[in-house]
Protein backbone atom coordinates (compact mmCIF):
# COMPACT_ATOMS: atom_id res chain seq x y z
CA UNK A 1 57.71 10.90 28.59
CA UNK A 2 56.42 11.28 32.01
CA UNK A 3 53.16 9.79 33.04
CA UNK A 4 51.29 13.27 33.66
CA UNK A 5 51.72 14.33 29.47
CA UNK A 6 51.12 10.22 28.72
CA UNK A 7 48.01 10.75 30.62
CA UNK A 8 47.18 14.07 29.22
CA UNK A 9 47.88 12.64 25.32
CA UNK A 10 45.46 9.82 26.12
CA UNK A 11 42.74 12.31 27.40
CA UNK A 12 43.04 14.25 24.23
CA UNK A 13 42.74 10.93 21.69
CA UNK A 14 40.08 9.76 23.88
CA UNK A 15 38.28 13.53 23.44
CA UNK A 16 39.15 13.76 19.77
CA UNK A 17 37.61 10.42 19.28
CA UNK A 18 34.64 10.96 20.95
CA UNK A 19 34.44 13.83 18.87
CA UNK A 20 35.06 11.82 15.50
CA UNK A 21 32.52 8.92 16.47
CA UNK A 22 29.84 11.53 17.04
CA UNK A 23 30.07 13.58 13.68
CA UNK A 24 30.32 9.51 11.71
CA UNK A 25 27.07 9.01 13.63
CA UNK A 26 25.92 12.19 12.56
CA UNK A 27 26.31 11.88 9.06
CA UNK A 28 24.04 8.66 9.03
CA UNK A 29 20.35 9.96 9.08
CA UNK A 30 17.81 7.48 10.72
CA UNK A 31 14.46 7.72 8.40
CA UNK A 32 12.40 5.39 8.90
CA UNK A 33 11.33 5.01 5.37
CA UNK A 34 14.03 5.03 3.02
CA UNK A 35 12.61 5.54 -0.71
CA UNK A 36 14.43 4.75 -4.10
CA UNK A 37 12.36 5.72 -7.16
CA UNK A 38 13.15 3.02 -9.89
CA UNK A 39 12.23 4.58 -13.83
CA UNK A 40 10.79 1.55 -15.95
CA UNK A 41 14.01 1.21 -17.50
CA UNK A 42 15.75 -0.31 -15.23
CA UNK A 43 12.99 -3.56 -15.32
CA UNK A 44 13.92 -4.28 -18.77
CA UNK A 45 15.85 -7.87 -17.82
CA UNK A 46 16.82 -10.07 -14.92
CA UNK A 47 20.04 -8.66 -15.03
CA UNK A 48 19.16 -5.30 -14.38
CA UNK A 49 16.46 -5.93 -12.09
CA UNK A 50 19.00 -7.96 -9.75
CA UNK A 51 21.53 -5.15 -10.07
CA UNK A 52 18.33 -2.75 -8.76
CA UNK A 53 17.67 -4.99 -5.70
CA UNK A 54 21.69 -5.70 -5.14
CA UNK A 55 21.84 -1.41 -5.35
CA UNK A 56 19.11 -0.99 -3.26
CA UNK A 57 20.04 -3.56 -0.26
CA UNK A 58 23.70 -2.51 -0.35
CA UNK A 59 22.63 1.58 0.27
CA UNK A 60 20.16 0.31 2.72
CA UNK A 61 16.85 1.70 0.69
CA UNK A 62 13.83 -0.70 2.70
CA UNK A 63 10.64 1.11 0.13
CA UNK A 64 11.72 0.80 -3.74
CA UNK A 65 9.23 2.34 -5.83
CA UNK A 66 9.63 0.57 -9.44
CA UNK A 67 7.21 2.19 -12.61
CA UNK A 68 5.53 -0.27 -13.75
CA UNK A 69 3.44 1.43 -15.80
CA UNK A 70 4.97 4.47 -17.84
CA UNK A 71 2.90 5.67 -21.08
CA UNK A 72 -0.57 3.66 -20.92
CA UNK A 73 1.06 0.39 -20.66
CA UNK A 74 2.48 -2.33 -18.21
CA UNK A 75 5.74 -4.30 -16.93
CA UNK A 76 3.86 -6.99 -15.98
CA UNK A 77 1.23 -9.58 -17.45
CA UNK A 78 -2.53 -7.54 -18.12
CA UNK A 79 -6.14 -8.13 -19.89
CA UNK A 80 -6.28 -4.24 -19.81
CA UNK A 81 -3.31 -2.69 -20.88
CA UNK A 82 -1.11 -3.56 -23.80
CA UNK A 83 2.70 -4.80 -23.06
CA UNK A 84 5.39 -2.21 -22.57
CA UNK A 85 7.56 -1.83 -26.19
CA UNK A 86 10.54 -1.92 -23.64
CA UNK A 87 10.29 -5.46 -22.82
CA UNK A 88 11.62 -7.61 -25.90
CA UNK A 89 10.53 -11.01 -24.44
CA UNK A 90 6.53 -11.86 -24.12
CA UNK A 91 7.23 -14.20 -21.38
CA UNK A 92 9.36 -12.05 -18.91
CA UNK A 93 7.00 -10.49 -16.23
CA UNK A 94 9.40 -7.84 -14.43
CA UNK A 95 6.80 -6.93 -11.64
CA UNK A 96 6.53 -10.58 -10.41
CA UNK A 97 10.02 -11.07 -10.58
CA UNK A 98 11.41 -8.12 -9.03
CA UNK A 99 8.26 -9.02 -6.05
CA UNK A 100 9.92 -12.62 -5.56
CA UNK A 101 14.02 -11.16 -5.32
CA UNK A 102 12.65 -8.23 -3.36
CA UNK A 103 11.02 -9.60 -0.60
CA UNK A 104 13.59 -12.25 -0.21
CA UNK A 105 15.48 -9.71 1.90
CA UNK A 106 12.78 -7.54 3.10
CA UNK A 107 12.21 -4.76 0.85
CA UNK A 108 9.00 -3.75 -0.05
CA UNK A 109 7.99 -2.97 -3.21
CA UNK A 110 5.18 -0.34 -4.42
CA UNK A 111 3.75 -0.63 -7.67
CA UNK A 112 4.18 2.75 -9.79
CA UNK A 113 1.61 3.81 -12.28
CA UNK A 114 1.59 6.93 -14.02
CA UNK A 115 -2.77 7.41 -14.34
CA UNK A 116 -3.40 10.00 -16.38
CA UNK A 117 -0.20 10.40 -18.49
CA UNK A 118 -0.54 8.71 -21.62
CA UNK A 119 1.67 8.68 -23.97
CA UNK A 120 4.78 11.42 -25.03
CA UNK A 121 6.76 10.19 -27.65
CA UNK A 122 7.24 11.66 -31.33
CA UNK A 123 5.67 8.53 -32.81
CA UNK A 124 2.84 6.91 -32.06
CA UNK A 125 2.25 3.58 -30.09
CA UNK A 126 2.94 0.68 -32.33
CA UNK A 127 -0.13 -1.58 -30.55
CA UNK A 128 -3.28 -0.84 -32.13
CA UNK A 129 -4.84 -1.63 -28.87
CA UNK A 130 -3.09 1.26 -27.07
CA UNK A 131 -5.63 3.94 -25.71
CA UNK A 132 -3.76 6.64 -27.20
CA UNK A 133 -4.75 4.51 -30.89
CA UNK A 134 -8.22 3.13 -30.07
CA UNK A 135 -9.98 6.23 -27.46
CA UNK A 136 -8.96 9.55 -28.69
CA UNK A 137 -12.07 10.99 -27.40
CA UNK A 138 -10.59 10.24 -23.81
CA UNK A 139 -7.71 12.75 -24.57
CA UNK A 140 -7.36 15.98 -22.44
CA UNK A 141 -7.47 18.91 -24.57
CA UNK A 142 -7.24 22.76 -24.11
CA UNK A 143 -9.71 25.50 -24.93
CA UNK A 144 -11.12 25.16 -28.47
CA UNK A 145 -9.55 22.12 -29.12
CA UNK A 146 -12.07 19.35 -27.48
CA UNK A 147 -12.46 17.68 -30.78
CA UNK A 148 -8.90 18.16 -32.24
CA UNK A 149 -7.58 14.83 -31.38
CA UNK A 150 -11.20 12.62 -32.69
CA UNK A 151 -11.66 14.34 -35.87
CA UNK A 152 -7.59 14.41 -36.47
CA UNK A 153 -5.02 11.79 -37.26
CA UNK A 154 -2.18 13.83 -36.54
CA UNK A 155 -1.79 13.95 -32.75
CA UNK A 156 1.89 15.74 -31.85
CA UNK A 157 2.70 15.14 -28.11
CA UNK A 158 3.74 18.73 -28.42
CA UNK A 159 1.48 21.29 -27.88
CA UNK A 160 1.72 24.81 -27.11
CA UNK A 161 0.32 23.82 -23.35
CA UNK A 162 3.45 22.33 -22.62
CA UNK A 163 5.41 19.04 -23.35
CA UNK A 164 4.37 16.82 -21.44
CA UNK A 165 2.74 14.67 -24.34
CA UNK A 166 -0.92 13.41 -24.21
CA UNK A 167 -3.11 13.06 -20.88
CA UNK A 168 -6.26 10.84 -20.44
CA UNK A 169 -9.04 13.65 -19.54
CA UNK A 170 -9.54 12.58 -15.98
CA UNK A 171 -13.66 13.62 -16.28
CA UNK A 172 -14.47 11.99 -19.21
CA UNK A 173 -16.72 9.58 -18.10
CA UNK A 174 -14.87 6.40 -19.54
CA UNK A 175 -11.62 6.92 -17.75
CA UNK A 176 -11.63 6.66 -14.23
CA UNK A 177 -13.55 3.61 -14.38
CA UNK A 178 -11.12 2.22 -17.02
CA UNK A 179 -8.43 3.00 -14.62
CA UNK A 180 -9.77 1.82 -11.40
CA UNK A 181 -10.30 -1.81 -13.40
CA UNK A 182 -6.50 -1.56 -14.32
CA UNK A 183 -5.80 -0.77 -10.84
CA UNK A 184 -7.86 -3.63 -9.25
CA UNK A 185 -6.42 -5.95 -11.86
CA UNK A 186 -2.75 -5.56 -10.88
CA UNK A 187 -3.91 -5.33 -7.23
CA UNK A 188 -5.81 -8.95 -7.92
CA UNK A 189 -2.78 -10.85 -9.31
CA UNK A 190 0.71 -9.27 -7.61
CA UNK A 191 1.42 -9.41 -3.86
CA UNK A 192 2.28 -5.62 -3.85
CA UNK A 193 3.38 -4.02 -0.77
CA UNK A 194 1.71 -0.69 -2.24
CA UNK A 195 0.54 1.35 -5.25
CA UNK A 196 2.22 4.30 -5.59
CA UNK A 197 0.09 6.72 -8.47
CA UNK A 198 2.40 9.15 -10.35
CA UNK A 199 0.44 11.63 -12.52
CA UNK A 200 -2.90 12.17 -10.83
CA UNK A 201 -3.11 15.20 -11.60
CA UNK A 202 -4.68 16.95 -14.43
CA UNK A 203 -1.86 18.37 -17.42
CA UNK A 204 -1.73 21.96 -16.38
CA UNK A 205 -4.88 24.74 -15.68
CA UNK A 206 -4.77 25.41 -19.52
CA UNK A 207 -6.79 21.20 -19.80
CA UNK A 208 -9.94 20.15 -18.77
CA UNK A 209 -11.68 20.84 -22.14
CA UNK A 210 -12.24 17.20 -23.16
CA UNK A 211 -15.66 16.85 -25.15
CA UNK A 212 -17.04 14.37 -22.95
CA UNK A 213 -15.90 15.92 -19.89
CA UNK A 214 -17.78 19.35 -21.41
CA UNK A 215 -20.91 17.30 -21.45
CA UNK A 216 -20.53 15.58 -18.11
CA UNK A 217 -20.09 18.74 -16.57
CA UNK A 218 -22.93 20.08 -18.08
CA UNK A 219 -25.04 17.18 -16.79
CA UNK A 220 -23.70 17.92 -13.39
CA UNK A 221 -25.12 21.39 -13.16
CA UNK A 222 -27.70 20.48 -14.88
CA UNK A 223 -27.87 22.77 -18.09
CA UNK A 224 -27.73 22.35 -21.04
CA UNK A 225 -25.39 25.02 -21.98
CA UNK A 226 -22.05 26.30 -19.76
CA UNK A 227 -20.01 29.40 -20.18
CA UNK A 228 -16.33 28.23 -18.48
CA UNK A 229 -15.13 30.92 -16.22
CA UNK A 230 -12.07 32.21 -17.19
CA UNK A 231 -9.24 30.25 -14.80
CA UNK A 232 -6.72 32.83 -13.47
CA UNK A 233 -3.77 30.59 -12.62
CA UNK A 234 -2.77 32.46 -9.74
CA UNK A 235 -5.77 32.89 -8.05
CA UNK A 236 -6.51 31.00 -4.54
CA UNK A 237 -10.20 30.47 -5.15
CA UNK A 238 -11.94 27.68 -5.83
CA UNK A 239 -15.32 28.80 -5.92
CA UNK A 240 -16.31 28.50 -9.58
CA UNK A 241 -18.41 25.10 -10.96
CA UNK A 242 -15.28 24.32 -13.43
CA UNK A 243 -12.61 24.05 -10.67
CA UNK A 244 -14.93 22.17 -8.46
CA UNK A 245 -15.86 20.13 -11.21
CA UNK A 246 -12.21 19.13 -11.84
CA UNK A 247 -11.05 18.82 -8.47
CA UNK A 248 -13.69 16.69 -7.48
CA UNK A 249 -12.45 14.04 -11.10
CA UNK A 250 -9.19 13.68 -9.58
CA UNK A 251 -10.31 12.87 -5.97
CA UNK A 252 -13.16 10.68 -6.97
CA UNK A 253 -10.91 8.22 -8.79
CA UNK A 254 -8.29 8.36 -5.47
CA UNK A 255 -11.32 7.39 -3.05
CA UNK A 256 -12.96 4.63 -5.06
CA UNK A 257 -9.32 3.60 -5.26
CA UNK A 258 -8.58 3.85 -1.50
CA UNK A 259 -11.93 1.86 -1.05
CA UNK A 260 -11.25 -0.83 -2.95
CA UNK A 261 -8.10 -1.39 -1.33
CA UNK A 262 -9.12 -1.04 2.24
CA UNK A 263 -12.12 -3.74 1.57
CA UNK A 264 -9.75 -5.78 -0.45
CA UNK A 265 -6.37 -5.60 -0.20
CA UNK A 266 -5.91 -3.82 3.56
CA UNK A 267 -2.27 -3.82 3.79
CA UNK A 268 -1.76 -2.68 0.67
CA UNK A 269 -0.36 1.16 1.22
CA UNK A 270 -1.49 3.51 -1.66
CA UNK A 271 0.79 6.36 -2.01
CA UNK A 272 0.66 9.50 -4.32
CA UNK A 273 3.44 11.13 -5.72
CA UNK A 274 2.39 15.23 -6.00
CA UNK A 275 2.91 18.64 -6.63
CA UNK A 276 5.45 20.18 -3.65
CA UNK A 277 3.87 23.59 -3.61
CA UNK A 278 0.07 22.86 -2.60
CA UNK A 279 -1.29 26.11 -3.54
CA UNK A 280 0.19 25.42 -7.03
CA UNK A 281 -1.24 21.79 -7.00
CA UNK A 282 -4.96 22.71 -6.22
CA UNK A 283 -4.84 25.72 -8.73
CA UNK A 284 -2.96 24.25 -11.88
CA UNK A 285 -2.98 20.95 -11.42
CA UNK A 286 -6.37 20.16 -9.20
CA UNK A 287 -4.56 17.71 -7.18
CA UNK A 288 -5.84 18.65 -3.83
CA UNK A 289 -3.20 15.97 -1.92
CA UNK A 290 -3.82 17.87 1.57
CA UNK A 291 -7.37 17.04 1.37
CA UNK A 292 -6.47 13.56 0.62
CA UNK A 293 -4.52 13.19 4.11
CA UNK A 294 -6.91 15.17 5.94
CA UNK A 295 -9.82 12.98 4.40
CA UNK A 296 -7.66 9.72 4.76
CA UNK A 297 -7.79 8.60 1.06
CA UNK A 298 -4.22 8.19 0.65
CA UNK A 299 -1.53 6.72 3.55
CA UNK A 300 1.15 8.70 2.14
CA UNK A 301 2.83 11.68 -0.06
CA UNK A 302 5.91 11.62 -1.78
CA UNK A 303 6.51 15.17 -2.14
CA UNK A 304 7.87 15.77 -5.72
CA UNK A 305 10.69 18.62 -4.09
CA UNK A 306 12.36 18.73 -6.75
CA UNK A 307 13.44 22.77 -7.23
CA UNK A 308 17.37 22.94 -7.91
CA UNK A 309 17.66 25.80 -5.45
CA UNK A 310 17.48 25.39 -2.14
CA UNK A 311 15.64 28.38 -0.78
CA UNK A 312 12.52 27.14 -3.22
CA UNK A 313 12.67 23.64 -1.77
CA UNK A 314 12.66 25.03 1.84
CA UNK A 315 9.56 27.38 1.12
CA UNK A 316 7.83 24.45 -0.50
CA UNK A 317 8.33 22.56 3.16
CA UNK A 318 7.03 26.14 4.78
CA UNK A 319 3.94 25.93 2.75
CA UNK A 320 3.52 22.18 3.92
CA UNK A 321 3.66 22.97 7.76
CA UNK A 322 1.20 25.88 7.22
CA UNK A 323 -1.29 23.64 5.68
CA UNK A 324 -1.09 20.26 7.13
CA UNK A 325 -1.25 19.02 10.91
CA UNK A 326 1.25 17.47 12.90
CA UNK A 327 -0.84 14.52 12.82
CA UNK A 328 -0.43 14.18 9.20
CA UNK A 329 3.32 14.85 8.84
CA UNK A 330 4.24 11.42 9.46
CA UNK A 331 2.64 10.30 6.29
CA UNK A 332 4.35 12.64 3.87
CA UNK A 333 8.25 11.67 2.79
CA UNK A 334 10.10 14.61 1.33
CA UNK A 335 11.32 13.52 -2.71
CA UNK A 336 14.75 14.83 -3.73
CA UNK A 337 15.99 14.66 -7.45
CA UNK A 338 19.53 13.96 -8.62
CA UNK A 339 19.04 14.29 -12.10
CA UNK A 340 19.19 18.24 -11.68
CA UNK A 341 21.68 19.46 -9.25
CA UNK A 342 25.47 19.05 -7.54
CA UNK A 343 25.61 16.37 -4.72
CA UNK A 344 26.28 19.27 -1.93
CA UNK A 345 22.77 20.75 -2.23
CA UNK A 346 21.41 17.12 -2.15
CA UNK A 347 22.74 16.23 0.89
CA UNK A 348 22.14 20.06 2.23
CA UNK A 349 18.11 19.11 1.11
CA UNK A 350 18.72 15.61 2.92
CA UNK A 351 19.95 16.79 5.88
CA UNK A 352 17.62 19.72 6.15
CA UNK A 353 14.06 17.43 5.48
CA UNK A 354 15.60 14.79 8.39
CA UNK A 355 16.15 18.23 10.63
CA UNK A 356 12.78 19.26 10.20
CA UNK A 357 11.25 16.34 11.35
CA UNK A 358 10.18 14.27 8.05
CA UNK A 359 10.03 10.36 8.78
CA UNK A 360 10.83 9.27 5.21
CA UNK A 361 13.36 10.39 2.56
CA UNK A 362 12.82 9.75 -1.59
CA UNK A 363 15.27 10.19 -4.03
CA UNK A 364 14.72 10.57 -7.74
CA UNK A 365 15.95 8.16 -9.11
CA UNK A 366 17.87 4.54 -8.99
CA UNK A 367 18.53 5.50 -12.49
CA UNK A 368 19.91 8.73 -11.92
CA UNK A 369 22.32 7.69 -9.75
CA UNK A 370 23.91 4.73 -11.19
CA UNK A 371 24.19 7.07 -14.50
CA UNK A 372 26.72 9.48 -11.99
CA UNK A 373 27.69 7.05 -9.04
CA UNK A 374 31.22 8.46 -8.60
CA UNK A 375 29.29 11.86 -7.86
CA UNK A 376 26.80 10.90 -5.31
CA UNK A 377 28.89 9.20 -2.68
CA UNK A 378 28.12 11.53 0.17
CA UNK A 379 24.32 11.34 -0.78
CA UNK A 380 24.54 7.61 -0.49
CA UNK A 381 26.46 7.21 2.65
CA UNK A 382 23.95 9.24 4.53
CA UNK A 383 21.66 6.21 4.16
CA UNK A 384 24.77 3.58 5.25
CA UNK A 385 23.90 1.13 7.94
């Protein structure tokens, strides 16, 4: 072989690995905020908790998100809310020890806590102490049902408003400062890196028609009688006293949240997961998130994208940009399920949230994925080091 084709050869491996090093690089996306959702399940034991951490340090997560409080009750040691049934030893306190293996190598750890949910399975909470046993006149309810669940014993998480299970009525005026004391309690005895509230949010536009939240309404407006207007879901306004009314629940317990915090516990981030479509979040679910950015109440969304198709989960991102500033895009991170769809349109979802500029990437869940690892290897290695 003559030195002009040895030369030439060279040229073309050097080329053609330029060209492979580039699309390896490629396939590594650089968010700065790299989110694992962990489902209360997976805090059962040591054993699974250090499998969590091992999982999450190996795939190069840094933010792990772990539930710590699912249906009205707590992974970790409370005055105010009654143990999880999950957790078969009284002395194990999965919060404090996933917060001492975590930070051993860095990764921060947000508290989860589903607010308003309450409870959703087909038998009722065995601890008498439970809310969902001892305050039925906190549930949410639907139109002419507001005493249904106080004057019944028979409370089926079931309803013909959707299944979802059983909601604390977030305008009753016994609940948000309930939860705000459960929220300053865990914030008082765990060195959390954040709170992260799932379920702050109102059930659907169907609730809101809680007896005590009927009568602190009509205190608000002063009167003593109230005729709701009729809600049409798909309507953009906001106008009437009820929505208002409701909104204004929801955001009340965020700010006296985001208060306490900022006098208290300063680098403590508190973080919302929400609705992806805002128009749909504000209407049927009166959780107004992009007037918690704009307002500063919450350091960050994690949007709940979760749509299997992905047209739907790029108009949901659409809707975002029209809405919120550039200022405020930094402090959203784009949540992508796994539970729900083939590992292609993951990644295509991954790739296209980093390629629109979002900062911070979510996935739903830890548990998900371990359940179909040998599926998800492309959706992992975007996140290798």
């Amino acid at each position: 072989m003559n030195s002009q084709n040895s030369h030439k050869i060279r040229v073309d491996i050097f080329i053609a690995l330029i060209f492979f090093i580039s699309i390896s690089l490629a396939e590594t996306l650089a968010f700065k905020d790299r989110c694992l959702w962990v489902v209360r399940y997976s805090l059962a034991s040591k054993s699974s908790i250090d499998e969590m951490i091992e999982f999450a340090i190996e795939h190069n997560f840094n933010q792990i998100f772990v539930q710590v409080r699912g249906r009205g009750d707590c992974l970790y040691k409370s005055s105010w809310v009654p143990r999880s049934e999950i957790l078969k030893t009284e002395n194990f306190d999965p919060l404090d020890y996933v917060l001492k293996k975590a930070h051993k190598h860095q990764l921060k750890v947000h508290a989860w806590v589903n607010v308003y949910m309450l409870w959703s399975a087909k038998e009722s909470p065995k601890d008498e102490q439970h809310l969902f046993n001892r305050n039925p006149e906190w549930l949410d309810a639907v139109e002419g049902e507001s005493q249904k669940y106080i004057l019944s014993d028979i409370r089926s998480p079931l309803d013909a408003s959707g299944k979802e299970g059983f909601y604390l009525a977030p305008h009753h005026p016994s609940v948000n400062p309930y939860l705000l004391a459960v929220m300053k309690d865990l914030l008082n005895n765990y060195e959390v890196d954040g709170i992260h509230l799932d379920y702050v949010r109102f059930k659907n536009e169907y609730h809101g028609y809680n007896f005590g939240g009927i009568e602190k309404l009509n205190t608000t407006i002063n009167t003593e009688k109230y005729e709701f207007p009729k809600m049409n879901p798909r309507s953009s306004s906001k106008q009437n006293l009820r929505d208002e009314f409701l909104l204004n629940s929801i955001t009340e317990f965020v700010l006296k949240l985001k208060s306490f915090i900022k006098n208290n516990h300063k680098n403590v981030v508190l973080s919302a997961a929400v609705k992806p479509n805002l128009e749909h979040s504000s209407q049927r679910y009166f959780q107004e998130w992009d007037m918690w950015l704009s307002g500063g109440i919450i350091d960050w969304v994690l949007v709940m994208n979760y749509h299997p198709l992905f047209d739907e989960f790029v108009n949901n991102i659409n809707l975002i940009k029209e809405y919120i500033s550039e200022d405020e895009m930094d402090k959203i991170i784009m949540g992508v399920a796994l539970y729900n769809q083939t590992e292609d349109v993951a990644v295509k979802k991954i790739n296209y949230s980093y390629d629109v500029g979002f900062s911070g990437i979510a996935l739903f869940s830890y548990n998900a994925i371990t359940e179909q690892i040998n599926k998800l290897s492309s959706v992992l290695s975007l996140f290798a080091k």
